[in-house]
C-alpha atoms as a PDB file:
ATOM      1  CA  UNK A   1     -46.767 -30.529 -33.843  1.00  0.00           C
ATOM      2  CA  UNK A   2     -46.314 -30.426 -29.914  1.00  0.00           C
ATOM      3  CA  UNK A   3     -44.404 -33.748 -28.516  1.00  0.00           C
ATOM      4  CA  UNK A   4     -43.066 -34.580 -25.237  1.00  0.00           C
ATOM      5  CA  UNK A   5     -39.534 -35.769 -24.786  1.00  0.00           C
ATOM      6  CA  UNK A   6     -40.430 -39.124 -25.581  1.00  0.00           C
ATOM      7  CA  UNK A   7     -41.478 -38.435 -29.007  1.00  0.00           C
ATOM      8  CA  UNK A   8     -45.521 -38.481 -28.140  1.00  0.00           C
ATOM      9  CA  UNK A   9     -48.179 -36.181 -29.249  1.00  0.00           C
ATOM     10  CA  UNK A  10     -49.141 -33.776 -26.487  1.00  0.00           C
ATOM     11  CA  UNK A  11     -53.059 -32.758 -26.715  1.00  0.00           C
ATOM     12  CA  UNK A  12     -54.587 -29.854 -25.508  1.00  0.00           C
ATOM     13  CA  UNK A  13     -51.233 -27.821 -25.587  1.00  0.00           C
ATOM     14  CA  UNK A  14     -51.700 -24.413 -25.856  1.00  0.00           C
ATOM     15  CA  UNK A  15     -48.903 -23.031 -28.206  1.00  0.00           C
ATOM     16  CA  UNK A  16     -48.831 -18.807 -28.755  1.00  0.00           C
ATOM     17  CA  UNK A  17     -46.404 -16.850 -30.290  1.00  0.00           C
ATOM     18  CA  UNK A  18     -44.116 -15.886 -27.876  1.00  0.00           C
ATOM     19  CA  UNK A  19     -42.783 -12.994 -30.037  1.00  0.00           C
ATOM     20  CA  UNK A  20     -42.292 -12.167 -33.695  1.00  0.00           C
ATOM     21  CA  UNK A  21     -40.658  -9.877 -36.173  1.00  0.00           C
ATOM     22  CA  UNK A  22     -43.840  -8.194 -37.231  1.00  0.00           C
ATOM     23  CA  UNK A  23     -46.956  -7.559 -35.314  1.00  0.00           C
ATOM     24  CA  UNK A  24     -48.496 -10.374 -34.382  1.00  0.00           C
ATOM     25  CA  UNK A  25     -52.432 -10.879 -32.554  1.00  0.00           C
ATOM     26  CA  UNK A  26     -52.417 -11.848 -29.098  1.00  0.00           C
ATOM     27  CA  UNK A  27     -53.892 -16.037 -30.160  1.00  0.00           C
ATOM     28  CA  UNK A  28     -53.520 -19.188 -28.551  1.00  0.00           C
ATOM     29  CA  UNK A  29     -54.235 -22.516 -30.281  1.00  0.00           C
ATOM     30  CA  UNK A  30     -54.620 -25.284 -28.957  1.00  0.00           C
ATOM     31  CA  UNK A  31     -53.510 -28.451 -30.298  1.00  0.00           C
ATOM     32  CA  UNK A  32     -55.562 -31.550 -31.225  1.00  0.00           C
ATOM     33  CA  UNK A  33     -55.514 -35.313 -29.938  1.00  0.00           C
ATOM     34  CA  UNK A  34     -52.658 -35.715 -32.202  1.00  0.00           C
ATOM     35  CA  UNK A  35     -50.773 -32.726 -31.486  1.00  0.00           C
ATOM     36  CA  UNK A  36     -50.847 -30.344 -34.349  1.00  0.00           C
ATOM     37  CA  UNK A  37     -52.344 -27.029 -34.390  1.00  0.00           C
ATOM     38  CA  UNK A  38     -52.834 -24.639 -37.541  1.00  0.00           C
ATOM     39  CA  UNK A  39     -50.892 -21.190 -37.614  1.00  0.00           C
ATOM     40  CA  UNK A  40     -51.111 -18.635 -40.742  1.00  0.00           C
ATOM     41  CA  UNK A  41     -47.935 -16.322 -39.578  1.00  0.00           C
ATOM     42  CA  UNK A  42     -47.219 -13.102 -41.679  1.00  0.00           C
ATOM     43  CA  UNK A  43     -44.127 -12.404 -42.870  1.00  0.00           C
ATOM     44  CA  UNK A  44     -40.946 -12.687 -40.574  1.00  0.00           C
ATOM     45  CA  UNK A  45     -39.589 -14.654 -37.924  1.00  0.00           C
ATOM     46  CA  UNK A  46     -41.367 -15.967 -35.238  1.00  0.00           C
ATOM     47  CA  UNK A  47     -40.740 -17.646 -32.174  1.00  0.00           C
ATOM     48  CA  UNK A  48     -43.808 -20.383 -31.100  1.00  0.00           C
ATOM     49  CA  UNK A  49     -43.824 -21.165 -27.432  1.00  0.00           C
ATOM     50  CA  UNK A  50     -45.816 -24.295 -26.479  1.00  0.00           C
ATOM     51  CA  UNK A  51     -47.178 -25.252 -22.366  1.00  0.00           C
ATOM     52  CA  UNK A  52     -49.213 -28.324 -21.396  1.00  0.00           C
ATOM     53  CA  UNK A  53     -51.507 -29.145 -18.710  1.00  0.00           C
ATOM     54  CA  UNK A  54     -48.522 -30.792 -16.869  1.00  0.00           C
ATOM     55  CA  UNK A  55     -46.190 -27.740 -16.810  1.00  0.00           C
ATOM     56  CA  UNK A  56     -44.191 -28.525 -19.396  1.00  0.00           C
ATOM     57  CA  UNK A  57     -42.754 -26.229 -22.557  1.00  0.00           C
ATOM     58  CA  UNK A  58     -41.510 -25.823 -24.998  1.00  0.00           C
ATOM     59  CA  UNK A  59     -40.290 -23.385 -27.876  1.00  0.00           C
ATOM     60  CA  UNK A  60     -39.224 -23.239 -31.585  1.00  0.00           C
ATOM     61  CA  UNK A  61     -38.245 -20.851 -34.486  1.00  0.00           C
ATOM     62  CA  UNK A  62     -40.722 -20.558 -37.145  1.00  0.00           C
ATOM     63  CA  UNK A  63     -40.482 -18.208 -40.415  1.00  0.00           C
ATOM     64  CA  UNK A  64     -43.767 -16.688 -41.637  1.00  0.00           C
ATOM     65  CA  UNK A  65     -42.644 -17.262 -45.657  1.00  0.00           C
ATOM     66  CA  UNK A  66     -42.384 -21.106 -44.633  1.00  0.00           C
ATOM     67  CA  UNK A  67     -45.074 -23.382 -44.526  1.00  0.00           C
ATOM     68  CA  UNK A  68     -43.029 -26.236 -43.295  1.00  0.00           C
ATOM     69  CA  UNK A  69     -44.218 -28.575 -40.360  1.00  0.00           C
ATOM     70  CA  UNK A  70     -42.435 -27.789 -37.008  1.00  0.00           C
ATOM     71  CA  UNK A  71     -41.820 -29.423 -33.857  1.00  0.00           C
ATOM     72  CA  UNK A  72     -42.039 -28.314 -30.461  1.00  0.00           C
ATOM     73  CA  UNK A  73     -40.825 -30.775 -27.818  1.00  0.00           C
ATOM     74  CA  UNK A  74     -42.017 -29.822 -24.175  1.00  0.00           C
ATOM     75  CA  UNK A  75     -40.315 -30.592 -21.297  1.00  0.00           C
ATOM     76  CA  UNK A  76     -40.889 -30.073 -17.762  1.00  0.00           C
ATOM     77  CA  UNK A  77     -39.077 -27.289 -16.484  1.00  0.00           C
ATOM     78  CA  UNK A  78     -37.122 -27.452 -12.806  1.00  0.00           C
END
């Protein structure tokens, strides 16, 4: 789930993996009106970087062997 710094879902962020332990295809989701996006990772670690419209990112760790939700929070960058 993409969310800005104030805890709100961000839609239409694109979110791609920014790079990965194993080889991973060049895709970009993009999130829905409540912020989550669907990933099926392989195997290994995996690091998820998420950009709105706005110019704000974000980034988090993700491990291909965990199904877990995770959170990106996006910021605007300065």
């Amino acid at each position: 789930m993409v969310r800005d710094v104030g805890c709100q879902p961000v839609a239409g962020a694109i979110v791609q993996i920014a790079r990965g332990s194993a080889p991973i295809p060049e895709v970009g989701r993009v999130t829905d009106t409540e912020g989550r996006l669907w990933l099926h990772l392989p195997h290994g670690s995996f690091m998820l970087q998420a950009e709105t419209a706005g110019d704000e990112t974000g980034q988090a760790q993700a491990d291909g062997d965990d199904d877990s939700p995770i959170e990106i929070e996006v910021t605007t960058q300065k």
